[in-house]
C-alpha atoms as a PDB file:
ATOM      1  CA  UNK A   1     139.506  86.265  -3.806  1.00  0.00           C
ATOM      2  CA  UNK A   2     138.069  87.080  -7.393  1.00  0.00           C
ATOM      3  CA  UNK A   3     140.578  85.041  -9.424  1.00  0.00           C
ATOM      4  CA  UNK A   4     141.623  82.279  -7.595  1.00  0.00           C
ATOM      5  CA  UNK A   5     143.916  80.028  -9.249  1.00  0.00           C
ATOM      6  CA  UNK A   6     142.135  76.645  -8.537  1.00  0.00           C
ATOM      7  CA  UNK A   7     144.596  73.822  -8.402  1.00  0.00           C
ATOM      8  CA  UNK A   8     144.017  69.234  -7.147  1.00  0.00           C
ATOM      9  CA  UNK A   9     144.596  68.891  -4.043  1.00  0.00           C
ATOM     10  CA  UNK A  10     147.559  66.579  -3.908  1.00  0.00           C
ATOM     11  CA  UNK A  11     146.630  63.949  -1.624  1.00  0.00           C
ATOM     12  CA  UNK A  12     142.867  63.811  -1.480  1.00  0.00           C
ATOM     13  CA  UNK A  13     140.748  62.264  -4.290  1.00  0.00           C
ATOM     14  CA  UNK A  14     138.382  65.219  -6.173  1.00  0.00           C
ATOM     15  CA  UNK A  15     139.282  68.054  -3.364  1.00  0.00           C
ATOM     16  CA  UNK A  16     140.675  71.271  -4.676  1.00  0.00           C
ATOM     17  CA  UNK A  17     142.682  74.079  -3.119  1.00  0.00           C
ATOM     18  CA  UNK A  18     143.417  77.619  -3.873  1.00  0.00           C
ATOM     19  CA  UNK A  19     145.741  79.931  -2.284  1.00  0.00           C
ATOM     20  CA  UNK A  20     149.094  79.397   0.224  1.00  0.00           C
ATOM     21  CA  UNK A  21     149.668  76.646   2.630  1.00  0.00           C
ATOM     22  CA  UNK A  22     149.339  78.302   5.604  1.00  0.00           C
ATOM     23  CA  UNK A  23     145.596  79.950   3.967  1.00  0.00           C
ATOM     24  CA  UNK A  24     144.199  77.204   2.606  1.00  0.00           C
ATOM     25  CA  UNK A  25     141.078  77.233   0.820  1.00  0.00           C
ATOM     26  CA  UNK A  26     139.067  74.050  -0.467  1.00  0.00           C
ATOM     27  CA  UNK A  27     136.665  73.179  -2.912  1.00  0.00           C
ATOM     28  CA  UNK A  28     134.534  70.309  -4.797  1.00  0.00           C
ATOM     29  CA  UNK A  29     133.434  70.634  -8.346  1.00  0.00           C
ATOM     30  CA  UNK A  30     129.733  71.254  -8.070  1.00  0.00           C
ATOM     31  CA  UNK A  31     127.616  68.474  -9.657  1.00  0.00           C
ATOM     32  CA  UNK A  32     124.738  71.081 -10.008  1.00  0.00           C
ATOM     33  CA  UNK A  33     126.344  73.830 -11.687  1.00  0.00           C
ATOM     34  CA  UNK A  34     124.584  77.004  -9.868  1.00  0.00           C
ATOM     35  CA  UNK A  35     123.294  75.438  -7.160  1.00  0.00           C
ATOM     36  CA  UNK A  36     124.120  76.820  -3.613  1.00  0.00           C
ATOM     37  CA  UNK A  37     123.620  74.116   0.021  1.00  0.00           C
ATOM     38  CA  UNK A  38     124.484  76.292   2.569  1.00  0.00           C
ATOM     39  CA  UNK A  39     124.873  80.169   1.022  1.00  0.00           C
ATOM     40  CA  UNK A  40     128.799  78.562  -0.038  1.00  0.00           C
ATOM     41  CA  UNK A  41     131.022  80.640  -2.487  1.00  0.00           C
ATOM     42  CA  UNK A  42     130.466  79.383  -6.150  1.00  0.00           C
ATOM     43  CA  UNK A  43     133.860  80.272  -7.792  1.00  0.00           C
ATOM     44  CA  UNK A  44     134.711  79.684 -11.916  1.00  0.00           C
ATOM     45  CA  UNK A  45     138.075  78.777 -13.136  1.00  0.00           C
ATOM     46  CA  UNK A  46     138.408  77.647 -16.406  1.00  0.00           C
ATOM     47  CA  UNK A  47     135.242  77.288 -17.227  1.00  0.00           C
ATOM     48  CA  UNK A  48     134.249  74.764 -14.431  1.00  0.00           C
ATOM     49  CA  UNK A  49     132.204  75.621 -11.231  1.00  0.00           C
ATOM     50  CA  UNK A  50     133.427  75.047  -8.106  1.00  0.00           C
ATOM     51  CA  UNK A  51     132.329  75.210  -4.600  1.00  0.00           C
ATOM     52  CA  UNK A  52     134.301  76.646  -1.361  1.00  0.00           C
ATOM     53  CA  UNK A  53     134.501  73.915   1.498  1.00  0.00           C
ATOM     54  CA  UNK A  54     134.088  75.761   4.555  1.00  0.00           C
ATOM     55  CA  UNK A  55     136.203  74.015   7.310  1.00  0.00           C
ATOM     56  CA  UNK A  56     134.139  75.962  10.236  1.00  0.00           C
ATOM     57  CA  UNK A  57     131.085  74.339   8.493  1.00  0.00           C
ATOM     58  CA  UNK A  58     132.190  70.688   8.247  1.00  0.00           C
ATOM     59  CA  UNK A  59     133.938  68.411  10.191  1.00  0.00           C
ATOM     60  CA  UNK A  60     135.598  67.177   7.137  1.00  0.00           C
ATOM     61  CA  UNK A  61     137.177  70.089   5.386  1.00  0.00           C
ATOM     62  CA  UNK A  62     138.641  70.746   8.872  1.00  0.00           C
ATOM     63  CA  UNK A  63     140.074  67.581   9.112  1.00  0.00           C
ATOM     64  CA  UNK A  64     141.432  67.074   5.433  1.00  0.00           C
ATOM     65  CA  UNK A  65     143.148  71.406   6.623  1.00  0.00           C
ATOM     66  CA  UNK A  66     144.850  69.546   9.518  1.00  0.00           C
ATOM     67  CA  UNK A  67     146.745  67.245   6.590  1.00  0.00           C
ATOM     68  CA  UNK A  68     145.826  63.659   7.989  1.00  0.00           C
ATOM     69  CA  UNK A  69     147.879  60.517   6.544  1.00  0.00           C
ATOM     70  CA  UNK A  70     144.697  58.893   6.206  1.00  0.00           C
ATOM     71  CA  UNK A  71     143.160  58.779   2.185  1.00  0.00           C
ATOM     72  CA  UNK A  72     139.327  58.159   2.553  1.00  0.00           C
ATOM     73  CA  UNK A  73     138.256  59.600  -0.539  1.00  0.00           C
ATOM     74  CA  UNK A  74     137.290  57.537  -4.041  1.00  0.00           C
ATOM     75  CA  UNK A  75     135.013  58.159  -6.775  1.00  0.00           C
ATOM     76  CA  UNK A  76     133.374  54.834  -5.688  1.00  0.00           C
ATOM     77  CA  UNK A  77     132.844  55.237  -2.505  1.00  0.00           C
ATOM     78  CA  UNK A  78     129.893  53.949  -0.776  1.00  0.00           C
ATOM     79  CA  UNK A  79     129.363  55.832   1.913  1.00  0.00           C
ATOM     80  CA  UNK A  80     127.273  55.773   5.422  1.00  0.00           C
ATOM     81  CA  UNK A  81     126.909  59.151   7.457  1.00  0.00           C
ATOM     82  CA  UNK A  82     125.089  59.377  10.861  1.00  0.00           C
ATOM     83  CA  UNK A  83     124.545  63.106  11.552  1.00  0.00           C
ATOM     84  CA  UNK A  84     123.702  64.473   7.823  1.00  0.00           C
ATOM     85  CA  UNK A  85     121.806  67.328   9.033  1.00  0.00           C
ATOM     86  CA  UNK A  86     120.801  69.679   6.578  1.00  0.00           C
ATOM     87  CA  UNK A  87     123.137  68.587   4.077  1.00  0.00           C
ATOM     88  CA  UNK A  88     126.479  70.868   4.216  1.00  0.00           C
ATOM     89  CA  UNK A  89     129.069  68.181   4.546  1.00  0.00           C
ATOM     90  CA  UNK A  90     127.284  65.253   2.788  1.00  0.00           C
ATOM     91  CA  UNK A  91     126.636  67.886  -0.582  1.00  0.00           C
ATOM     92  CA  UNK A  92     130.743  68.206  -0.837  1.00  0.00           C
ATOM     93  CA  UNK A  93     130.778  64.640  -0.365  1.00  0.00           C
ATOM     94  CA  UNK A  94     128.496  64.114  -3.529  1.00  0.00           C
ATOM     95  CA  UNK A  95     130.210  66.293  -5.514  1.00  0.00           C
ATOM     96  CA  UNK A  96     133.205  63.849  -4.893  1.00  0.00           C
ATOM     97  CA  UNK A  97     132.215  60.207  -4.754  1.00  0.00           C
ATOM     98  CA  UNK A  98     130.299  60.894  -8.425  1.00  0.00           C
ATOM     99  CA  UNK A  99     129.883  57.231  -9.142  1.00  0.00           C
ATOM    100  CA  UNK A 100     129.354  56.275  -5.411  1.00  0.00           C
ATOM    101  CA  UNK A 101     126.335  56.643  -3.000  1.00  0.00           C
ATOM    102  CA  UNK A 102     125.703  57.861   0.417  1.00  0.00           C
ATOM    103  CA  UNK A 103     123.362  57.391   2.600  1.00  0.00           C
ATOM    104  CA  UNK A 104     122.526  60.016   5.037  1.00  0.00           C
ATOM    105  CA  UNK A 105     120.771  58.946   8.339  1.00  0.00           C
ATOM    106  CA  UNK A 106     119.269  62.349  10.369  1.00  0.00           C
ATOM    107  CA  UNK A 107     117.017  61.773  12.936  1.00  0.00           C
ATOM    108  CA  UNK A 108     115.457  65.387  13.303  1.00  0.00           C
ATOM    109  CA  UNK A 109     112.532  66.091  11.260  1.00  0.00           C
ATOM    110  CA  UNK A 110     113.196  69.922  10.513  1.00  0.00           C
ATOM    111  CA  UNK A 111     116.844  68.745   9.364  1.00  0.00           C
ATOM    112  CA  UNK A 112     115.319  65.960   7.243  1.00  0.00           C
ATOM    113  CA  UNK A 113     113.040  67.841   5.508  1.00  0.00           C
ATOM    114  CA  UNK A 114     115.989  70.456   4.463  1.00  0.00           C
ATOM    115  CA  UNK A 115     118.401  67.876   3.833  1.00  0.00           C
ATOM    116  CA  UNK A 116     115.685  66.216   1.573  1.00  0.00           C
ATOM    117  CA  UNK A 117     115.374  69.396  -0.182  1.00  0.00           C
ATOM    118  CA  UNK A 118     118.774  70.657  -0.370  1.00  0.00           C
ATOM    119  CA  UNK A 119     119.716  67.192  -2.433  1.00  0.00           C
ATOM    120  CA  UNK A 120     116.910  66.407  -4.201  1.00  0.00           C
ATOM    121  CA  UNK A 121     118.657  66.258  -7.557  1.00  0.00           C
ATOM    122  CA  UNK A 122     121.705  64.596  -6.240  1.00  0.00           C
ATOM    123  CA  UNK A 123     121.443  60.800  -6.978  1.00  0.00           C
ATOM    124  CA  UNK A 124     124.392  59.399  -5.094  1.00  0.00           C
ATOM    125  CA  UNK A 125     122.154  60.699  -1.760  1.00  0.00           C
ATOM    126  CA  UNK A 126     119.778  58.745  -0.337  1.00  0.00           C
ATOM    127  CA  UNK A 127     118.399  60.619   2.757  1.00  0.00           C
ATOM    128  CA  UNK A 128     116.951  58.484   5.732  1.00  0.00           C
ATOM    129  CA  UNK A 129     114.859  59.360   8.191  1.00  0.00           C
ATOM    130  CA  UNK A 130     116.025  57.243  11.023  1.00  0.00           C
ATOM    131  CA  UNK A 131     117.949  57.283  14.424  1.00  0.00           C
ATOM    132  CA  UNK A 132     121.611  56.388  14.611  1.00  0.00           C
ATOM    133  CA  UNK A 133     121.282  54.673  17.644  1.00  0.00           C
ATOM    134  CA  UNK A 134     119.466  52.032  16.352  1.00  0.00           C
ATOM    135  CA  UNK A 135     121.150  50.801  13.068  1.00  0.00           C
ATOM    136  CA  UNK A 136     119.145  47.412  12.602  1.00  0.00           C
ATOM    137  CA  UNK A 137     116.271  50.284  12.088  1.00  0.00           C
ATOM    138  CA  UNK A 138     117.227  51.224   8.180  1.00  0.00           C
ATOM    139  CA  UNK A 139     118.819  48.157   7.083  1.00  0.00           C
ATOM    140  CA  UNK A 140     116.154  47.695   5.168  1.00  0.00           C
ATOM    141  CA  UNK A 141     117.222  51.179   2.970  1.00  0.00           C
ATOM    142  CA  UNK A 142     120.899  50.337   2.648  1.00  0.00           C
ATOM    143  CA  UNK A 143     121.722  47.693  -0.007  1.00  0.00           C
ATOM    144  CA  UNK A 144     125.356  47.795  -0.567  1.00  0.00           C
ATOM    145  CA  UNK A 145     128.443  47.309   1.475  1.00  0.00           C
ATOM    146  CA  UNK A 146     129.977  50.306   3.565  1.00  0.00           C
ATOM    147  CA  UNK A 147     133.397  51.328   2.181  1.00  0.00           C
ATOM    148  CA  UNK A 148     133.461  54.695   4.886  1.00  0.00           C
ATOM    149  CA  UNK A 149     131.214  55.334   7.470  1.00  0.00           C
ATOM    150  CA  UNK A 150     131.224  59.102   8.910  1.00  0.00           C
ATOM    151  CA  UNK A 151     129.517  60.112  11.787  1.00  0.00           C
ATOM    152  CA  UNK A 152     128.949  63.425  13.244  1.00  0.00           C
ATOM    153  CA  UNK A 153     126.175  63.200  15.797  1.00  0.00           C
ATOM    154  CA  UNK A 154     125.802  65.200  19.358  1.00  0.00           C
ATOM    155  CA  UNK A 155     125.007  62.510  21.685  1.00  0.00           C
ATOM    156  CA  UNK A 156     126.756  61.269  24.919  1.00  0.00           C
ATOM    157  CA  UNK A 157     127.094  57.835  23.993  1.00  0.00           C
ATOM    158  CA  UNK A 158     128.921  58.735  20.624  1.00  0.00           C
ATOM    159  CA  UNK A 159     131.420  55.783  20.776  1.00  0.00           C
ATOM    160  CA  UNK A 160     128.952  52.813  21.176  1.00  0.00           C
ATOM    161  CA  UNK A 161     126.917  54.467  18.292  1.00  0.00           C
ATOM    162  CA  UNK A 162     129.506  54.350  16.281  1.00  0.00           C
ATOM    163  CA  UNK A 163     131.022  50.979  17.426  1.00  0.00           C
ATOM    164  CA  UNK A 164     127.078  49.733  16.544  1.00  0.00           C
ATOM    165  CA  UNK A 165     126.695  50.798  13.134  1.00  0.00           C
ATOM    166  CA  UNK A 166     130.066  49.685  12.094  1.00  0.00           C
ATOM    167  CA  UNK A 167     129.992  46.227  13.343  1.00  0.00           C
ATOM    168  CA  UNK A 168     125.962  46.613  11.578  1.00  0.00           C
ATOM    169  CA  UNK A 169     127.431  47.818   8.251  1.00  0.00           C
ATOM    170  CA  UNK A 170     131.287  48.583   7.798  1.00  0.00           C
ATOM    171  CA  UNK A 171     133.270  45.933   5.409  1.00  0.00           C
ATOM    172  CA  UNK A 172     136.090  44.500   6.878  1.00  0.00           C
ATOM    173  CA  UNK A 173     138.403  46.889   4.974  1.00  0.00           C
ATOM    174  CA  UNK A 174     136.499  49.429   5.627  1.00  0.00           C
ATOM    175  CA  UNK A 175     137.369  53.266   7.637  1.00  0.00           C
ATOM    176  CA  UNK A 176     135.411  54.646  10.253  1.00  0.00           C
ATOM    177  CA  UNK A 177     136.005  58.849  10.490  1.00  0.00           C
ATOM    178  CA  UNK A 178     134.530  59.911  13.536  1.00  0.00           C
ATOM    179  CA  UNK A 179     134.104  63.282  15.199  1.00  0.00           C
ATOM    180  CA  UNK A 180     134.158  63.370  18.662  1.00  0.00           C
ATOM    181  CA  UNK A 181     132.228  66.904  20.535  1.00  0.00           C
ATOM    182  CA  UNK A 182     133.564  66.348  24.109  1.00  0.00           C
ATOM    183  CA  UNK A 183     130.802  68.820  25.365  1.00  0.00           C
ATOM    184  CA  UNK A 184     127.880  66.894  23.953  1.00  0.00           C
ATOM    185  CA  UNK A 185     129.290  63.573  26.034  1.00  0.00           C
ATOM    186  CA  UNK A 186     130.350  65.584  29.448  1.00  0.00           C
ATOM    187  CA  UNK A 187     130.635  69.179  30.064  1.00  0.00           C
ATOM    188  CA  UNK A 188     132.223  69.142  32.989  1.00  0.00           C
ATOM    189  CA  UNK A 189     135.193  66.617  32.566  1.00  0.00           C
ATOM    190  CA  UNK A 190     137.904  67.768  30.504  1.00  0.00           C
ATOM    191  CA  UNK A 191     137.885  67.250  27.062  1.00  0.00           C
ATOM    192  CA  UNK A 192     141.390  65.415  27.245  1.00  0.00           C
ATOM    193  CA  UNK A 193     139.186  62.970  29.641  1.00  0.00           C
ATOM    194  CA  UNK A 194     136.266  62.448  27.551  1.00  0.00           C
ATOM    195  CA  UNK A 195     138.440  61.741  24.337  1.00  0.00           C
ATOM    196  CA  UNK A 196     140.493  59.165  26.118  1.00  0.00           C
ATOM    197  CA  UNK A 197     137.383  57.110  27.053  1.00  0.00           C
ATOM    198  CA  UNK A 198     135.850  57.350  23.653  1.00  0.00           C
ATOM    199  CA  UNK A 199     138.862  55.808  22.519  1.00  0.00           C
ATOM    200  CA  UNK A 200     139.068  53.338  25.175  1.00  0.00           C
ATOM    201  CA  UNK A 201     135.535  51.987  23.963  1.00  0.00           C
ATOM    202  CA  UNK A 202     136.536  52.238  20.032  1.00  0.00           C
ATOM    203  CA  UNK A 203     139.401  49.871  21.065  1.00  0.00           C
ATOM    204  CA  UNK A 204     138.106  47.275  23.348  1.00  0.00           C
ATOM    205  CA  UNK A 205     135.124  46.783  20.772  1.00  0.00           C
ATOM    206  CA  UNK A 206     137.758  45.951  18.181  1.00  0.00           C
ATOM    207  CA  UNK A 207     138.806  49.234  16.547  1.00  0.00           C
ATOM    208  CA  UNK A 208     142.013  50.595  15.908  1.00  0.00           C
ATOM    209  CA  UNK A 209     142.511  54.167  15.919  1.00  0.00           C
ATOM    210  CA  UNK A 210     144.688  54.849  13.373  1.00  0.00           C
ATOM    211  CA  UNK A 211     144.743  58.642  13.811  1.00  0.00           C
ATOM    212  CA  UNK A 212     143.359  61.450  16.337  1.00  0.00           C
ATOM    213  CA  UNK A 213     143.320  65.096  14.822  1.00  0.00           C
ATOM    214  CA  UNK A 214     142.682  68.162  16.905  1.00  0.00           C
ATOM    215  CA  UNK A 215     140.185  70.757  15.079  1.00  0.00           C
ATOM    216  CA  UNK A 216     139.844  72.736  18.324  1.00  0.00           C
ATOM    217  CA  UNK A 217     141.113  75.714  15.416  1.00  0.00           C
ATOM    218  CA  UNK A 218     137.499  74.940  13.559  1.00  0.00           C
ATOM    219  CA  UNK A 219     135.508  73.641  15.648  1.00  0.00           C
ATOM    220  CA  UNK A 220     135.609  73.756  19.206  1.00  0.00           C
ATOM    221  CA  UNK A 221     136.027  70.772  21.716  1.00  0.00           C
ATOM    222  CA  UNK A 222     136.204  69.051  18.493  1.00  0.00           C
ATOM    223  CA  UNK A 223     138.399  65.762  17.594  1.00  0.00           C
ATOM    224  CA  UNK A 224     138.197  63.376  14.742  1.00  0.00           C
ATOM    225  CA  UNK A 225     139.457  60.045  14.826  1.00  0.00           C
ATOM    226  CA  UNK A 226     140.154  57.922  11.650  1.00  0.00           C
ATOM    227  CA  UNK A 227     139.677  54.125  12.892  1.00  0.00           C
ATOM    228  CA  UNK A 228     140.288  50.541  11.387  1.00  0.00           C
ATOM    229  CA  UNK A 229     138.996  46.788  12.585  1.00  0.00           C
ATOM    230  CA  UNK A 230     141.750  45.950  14.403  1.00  0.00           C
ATOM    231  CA  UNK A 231     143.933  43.050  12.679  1.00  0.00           C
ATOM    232  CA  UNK A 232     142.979  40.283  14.871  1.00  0.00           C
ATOM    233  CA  UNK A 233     139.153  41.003  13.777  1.00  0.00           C
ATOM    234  CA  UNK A 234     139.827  41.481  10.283  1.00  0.00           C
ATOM    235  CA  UNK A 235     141.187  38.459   9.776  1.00  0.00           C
ATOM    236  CA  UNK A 236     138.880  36.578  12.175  1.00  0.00           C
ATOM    237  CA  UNK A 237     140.817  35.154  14.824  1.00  0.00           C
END
């Protein structure tokens, strides 16, 4: 596509989109101008850079592709995201939440040092070296409230992690996006299985799912579930 004619998306805050509905493509306004994360298109229209979300890359291009209800996205946002890796999903992110911050929390030390690097001159990241599992552990790094917390980790117990940190850090308005890898939790069950008990934990630990979206197309074995408190906990009875 040499001249794409780069247009808002219309539901999600700061996400572009060129091209027809059924071929999609996304994009974020980079905040370094020339600076590649993850060898991503740069593309210029009218004289402002942009760069191509790749939905078989992150979790969360594929999900915003699949058209959720669900608006997460605000130039404020203070984020929390368990799984940044090397930093392909949590760069779109910055070029996005501009006057927010997110924290990224990767636990492997090859990732760390990449994400580290790949972000370096991105001040609304703050990487953290530190295990999801064990949220108490970088409390001490985090000093605002969590508006979104996004977590993308391969680990069996994926639920409870995430049930942990957001009870840890989440404000009571707060949204919890979560992507669930059935294989990573039990390759042998079916994935149908495994998702049903992830959500079965997510709900008697006081969550509300408010949506489940399939991104088998992206990402296989893959679901991502966009979760609440549940009423009764919000308000505190």
């Amino acid at each position: 596509m040499s001249n794409p004619n780069i247009r808002m998306h219309p539901k999600n805050f700061n996400v572009f989109m060129s091209g027809p509905p059924e071929n999609l493509k996304l994009y974020t306004k980079n905040l370094l101008p020339g600076n590649k994360v993850y060898s991503e298109n740069l593309i210029k229209f009218n004289d402002i850079e942009y760069r191509e979300w790749n939905p078989y890359r992150s979790k969360i291009a594929a999900l915003i592709l699949e058209k959720p209800n669900t608006n997460f996205l605000s130039n404020d946002l203070k984020c929390l995201y368990l799984g940044a890796s090397s930093g392909t999903t949590i760069s779109h992110l910055s070029d996005i939440v501009k006057d927010g911050i997110i924290y990224g929390i990767e636990f492997a030390e090859r990732s760390i040092r990449q994400l580290i690097q790949n972000t370096t001159n991105r001040n609304n990241i703050i990487p953290i070296f530190g295990d999801a599992r064990y949220p108490e552990n970088y409390a001490n790094k985090i000093f605002t409230d969590i508006d979104l917390l996004y977590q993308d980790v391969s680990q069996p117990n994926q639920a409870q992690i995430a049930v942990a940190n957001a009870n840890y850090y989440l404000n009571d308005a707060g949204k919890l996006i979560l992507a669930i890898k059935s294989q990573s939790i039990d390759s042998i069950v079916k994935s149908e299985e495994v998702y049903a008990q992830e959500k079965r934990i997510l709900e008697t630990s006081g969550y509300e799912i408010i949506e489940s979206i399939n991104i088998h197309k992206y990402a296989a074995n893959h679901i991502v579930l966009i979760v609440s408190r549940s009423r009764s906990v919000r308000i505190g009875s």
